[in-house]
PDB file of N, CA and C in Angstrom:
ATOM      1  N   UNK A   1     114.069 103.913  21.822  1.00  0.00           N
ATOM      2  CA  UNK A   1     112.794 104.126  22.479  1.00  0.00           C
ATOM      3  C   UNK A   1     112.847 103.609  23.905  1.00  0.00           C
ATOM      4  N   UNK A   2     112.652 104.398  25.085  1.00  0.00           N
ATOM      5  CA  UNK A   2     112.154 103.945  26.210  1.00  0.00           C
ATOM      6  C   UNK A   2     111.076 102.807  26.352  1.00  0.00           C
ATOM      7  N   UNK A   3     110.601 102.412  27.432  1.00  0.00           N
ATOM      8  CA  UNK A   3     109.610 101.520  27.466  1.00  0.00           C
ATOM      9  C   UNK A   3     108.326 102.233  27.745  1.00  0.00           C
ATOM     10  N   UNK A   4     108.524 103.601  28.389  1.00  0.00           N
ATOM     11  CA  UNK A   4     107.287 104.191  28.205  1.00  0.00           C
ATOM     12  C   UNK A   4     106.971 104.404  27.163  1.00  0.00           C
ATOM     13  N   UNK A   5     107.656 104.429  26.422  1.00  0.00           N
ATOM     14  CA  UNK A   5     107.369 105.060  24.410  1.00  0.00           C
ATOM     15  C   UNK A   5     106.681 103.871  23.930  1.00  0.00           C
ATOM     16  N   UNK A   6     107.206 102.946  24.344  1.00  0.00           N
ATOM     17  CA  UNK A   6     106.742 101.441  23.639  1.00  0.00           C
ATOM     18  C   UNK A   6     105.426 101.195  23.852  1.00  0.00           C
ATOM     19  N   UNK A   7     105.265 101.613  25.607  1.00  0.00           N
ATOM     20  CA  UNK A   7     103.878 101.690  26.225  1.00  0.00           C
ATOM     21  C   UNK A   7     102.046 102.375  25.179  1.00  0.00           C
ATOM     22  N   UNK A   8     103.167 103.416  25.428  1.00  0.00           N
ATOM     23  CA  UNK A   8     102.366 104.553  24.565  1.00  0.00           C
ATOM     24  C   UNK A   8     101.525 104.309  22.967  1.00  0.00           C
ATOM     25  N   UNK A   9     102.666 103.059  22.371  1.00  0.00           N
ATOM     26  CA  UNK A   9     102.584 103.321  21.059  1.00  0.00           C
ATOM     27  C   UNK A   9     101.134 101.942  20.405  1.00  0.00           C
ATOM     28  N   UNK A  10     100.689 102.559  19.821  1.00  0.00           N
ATOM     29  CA  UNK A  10      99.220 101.846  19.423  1.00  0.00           C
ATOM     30  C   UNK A  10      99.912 100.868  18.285  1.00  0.00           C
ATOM     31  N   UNK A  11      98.789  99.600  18.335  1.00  0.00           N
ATOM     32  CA  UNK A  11      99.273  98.650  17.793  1.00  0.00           C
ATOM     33  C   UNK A  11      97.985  98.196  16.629  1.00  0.00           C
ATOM     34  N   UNK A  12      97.918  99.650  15.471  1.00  0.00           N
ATOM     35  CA  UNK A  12      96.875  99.491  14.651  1.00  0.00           C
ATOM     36  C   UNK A  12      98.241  98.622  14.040  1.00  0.00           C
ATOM     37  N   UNK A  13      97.494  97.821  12.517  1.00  0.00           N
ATOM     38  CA  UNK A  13      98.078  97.372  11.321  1.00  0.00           C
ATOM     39  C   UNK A  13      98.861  98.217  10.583  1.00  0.00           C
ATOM     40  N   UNK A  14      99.112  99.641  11.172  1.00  0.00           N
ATOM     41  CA  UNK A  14     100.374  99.956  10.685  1.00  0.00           C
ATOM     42  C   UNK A  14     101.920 100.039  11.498  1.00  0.00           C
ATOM     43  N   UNK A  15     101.176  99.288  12.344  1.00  0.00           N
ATOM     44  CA  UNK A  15     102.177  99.658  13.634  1.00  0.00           C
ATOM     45  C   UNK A  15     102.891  98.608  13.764  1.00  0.00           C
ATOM     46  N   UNK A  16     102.308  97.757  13.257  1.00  0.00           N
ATOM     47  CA  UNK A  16     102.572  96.251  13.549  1.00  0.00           C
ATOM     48  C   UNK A  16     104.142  96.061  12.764  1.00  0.00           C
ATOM     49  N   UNK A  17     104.651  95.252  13.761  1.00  0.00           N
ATOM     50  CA  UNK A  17     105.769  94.770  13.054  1.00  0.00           C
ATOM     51  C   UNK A  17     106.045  93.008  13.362  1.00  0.00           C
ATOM     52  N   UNK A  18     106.597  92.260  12.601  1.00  0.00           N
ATOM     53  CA  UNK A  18     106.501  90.684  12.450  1.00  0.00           C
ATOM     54  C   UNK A  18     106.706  89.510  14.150  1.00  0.00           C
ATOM     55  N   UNK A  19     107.470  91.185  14.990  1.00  0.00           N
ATOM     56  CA  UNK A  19     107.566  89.838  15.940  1.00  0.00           C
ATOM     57  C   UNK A  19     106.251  90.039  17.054  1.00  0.00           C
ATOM     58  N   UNK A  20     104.855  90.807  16.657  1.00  0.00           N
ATOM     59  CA  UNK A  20     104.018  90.570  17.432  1.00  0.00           C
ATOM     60  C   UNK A  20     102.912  89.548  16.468  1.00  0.00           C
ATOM     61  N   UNK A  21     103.593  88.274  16.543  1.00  0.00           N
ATOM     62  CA  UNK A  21     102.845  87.207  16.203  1.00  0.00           C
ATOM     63  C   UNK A  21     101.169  87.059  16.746  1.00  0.00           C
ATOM     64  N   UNK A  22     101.638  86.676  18.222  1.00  0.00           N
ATOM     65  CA  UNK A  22      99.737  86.490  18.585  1.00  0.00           C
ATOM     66  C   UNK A  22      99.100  87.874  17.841  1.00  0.00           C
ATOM     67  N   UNK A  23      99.301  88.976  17.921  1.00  0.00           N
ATOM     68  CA  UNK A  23      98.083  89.575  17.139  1.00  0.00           C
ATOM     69  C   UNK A  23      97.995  89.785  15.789  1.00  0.00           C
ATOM     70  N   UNK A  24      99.327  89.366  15.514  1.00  0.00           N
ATOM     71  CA  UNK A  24      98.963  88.871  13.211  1.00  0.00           C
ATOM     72  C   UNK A  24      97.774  87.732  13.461  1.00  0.00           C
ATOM     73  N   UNK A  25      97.508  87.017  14.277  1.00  0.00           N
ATOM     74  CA  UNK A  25      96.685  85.918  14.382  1.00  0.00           C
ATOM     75  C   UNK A  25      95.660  86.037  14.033  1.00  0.00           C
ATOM     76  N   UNK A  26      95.197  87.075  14.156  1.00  0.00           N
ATOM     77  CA  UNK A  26      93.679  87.993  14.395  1.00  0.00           C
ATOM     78  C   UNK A  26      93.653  88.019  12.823  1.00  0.00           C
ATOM     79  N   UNK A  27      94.260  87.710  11.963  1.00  0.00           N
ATOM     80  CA  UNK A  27      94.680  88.046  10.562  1.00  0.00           C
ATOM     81  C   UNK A  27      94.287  87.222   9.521  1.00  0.00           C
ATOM     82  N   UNK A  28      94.459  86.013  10.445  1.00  0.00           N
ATOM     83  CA  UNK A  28      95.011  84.196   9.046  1.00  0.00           C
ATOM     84  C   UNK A  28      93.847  83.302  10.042  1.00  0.00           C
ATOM     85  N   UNK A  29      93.142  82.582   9.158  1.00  0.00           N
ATOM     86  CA  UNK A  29      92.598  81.738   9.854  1.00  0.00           C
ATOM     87  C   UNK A  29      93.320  80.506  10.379  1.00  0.00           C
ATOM     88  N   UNK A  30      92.277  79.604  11.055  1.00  0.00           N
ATOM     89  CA  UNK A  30      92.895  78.513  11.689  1.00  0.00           C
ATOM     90  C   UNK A  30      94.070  77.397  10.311  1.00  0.00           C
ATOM     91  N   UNK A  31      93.805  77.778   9.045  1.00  0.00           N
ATOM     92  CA  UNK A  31      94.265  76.971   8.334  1.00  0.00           C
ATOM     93  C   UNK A  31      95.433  77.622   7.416  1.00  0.00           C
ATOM     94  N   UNK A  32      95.987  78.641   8.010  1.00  0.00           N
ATOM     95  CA  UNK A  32      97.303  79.511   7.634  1.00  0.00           C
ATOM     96  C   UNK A  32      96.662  80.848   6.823  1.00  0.00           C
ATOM     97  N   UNK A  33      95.748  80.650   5.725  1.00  0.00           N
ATOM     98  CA  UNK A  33      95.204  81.434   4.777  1.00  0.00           C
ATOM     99  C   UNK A  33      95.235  83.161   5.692  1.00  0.00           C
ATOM    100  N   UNK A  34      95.735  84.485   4.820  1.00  0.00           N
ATOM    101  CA  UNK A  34      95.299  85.359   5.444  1.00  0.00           C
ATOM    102  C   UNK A  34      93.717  86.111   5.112  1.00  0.00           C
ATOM    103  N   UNK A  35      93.211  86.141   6.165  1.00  0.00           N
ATOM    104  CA  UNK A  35      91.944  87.022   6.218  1.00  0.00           C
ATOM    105  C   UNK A  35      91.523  88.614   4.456  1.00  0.00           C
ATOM    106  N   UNK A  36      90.395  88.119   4.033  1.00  0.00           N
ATOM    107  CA  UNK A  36      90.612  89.126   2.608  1.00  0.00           C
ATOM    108  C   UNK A  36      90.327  90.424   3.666  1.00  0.00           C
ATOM    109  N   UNK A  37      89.996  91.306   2.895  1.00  0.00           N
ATOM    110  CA  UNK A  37      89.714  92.988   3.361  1.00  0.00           C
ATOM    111  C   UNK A  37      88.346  92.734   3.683  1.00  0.00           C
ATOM    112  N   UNK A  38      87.506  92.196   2.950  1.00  0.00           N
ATOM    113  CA  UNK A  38      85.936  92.214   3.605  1.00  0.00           C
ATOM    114  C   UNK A  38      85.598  91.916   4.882  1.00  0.00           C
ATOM    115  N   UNK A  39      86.224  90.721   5.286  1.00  0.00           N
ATOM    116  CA  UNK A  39      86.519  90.590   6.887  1.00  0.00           C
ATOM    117  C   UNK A  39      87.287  90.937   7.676  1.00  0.00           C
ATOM    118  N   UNK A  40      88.410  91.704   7.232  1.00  0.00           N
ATOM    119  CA  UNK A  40      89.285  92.210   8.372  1.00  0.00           C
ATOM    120  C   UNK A  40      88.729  93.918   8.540  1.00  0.00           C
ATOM    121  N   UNK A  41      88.261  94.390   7.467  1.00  0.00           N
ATOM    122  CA  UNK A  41      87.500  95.538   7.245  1.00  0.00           C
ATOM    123  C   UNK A  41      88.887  96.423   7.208  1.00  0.00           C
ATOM    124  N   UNK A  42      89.940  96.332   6.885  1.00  0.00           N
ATOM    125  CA  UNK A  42      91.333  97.198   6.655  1.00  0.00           C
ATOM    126  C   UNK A  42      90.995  97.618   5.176  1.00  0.00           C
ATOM    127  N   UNK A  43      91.942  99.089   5.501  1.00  0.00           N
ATOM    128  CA  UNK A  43      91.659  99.663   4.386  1.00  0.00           C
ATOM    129  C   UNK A  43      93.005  98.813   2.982  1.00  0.00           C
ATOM    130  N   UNK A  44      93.309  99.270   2.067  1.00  0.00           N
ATOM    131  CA  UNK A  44      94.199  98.728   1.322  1.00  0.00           C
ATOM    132  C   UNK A  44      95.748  98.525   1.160  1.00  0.00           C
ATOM    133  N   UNK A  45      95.822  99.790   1.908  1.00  0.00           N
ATOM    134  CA  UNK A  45      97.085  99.926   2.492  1.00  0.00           C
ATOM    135  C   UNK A  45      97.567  99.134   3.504  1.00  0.00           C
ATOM    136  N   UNK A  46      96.433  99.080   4.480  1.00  0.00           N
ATOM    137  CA  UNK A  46      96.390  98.726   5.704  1.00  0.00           C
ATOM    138  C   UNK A  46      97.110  96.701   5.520  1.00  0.00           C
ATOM    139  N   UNK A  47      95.982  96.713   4.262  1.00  0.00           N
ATOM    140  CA  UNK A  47      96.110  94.788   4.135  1.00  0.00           C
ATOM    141  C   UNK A  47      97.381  94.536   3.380  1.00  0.00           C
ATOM    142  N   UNK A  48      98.322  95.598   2.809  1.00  0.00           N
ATOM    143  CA  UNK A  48      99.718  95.033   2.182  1.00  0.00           C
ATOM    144  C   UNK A  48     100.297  95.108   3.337  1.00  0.00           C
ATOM    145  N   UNK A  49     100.184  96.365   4.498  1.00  0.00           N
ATOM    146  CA  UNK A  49     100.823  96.111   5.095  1.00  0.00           C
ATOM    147  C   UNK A  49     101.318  94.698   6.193  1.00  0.00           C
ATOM    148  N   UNK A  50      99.877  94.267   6.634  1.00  0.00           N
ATOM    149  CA  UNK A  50      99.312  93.043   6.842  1.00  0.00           C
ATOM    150  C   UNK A  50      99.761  91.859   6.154  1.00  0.00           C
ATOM    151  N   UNK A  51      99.857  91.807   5.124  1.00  0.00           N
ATOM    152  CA  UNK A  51      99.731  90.592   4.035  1.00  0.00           C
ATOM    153  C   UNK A  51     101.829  90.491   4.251  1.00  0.00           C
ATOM    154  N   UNK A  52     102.208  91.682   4.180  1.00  0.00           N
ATOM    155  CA  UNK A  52     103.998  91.889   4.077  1.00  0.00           C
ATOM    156  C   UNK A  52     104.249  91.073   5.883  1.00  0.00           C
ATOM    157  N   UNK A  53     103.489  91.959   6.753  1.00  0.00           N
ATOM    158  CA  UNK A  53     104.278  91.656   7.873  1.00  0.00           C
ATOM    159  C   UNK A  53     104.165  89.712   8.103  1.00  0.00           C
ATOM    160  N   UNK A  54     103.130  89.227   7.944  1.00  0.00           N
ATOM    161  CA  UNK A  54     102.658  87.881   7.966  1.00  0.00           C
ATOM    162  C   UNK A  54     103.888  87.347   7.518  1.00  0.00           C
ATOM    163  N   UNK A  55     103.784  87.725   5.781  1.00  0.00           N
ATOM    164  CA  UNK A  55     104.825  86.491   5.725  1.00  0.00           C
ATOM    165  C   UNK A  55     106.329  86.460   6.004  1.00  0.00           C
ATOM    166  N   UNK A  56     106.239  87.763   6.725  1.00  0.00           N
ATOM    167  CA  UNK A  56     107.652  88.141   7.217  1.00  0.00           C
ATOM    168  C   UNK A  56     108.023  87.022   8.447  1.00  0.00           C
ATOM    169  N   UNK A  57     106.756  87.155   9.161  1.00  0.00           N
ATOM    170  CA  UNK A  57     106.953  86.183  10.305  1.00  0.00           C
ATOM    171  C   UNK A  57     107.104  84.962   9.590  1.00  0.00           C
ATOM    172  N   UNK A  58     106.502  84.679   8.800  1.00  0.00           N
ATOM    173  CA  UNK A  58     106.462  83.429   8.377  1.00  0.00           C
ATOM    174  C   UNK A  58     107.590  82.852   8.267  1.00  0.00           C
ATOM    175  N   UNK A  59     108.334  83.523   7.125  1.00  0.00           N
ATOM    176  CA  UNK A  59     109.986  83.062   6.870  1.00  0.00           C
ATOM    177  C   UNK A  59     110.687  83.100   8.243  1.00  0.00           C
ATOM    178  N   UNK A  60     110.325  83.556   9.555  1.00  0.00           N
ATOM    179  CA  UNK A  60     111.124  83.926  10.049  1.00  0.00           C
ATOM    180  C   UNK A  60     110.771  82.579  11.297  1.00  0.00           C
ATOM    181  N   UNK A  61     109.959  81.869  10.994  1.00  0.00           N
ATOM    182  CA  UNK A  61     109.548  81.229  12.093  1.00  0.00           C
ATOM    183  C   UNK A  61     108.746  80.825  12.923  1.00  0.00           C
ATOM    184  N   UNK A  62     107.696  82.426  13.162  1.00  0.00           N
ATOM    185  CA  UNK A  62     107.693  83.101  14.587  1.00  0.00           C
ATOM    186  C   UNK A  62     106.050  83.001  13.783  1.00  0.00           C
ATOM    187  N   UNK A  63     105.313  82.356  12.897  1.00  0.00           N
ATOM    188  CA  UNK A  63     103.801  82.098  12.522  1.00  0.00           C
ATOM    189  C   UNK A  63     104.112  80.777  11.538  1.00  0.00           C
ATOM    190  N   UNK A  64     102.772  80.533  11.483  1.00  0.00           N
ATOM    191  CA  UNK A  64     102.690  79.062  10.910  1.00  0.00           C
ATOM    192  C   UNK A  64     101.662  79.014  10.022  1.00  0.00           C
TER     193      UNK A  64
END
């Protein structure tokens, strides 16, 4: 991918991948816990995908 491609590319919760930490943030509250579906308002898919990438970062370091 170019960097215009990168530019281009939207960063819903399916897009997301583990090393854009600050905006998994938007996810887990201040006390690690991740956010349920009622408050993040994601559909179901949306929150495995969510719930997978988190603790991906997690193991990896890069969230707390």
């Amino acid at each position: 991918m170019t960097t215009e491609e990168k530019k281009s590319q939207s960063l819903t919760p399916q897009g997301l991948d583990f090393t854009h930490a600050h905006i998994l943030s938007r996810y887990v509250t201040e006390t690690g816990k991740i956010l349920p579906r009622k408050l993040t308002r994601l559909s179901a898919k949306q929150q495995r995908k969510i719930k997978k990438t988190i603790k991906q970062a997690r193991n990896l370091l890069l969230m707390k």
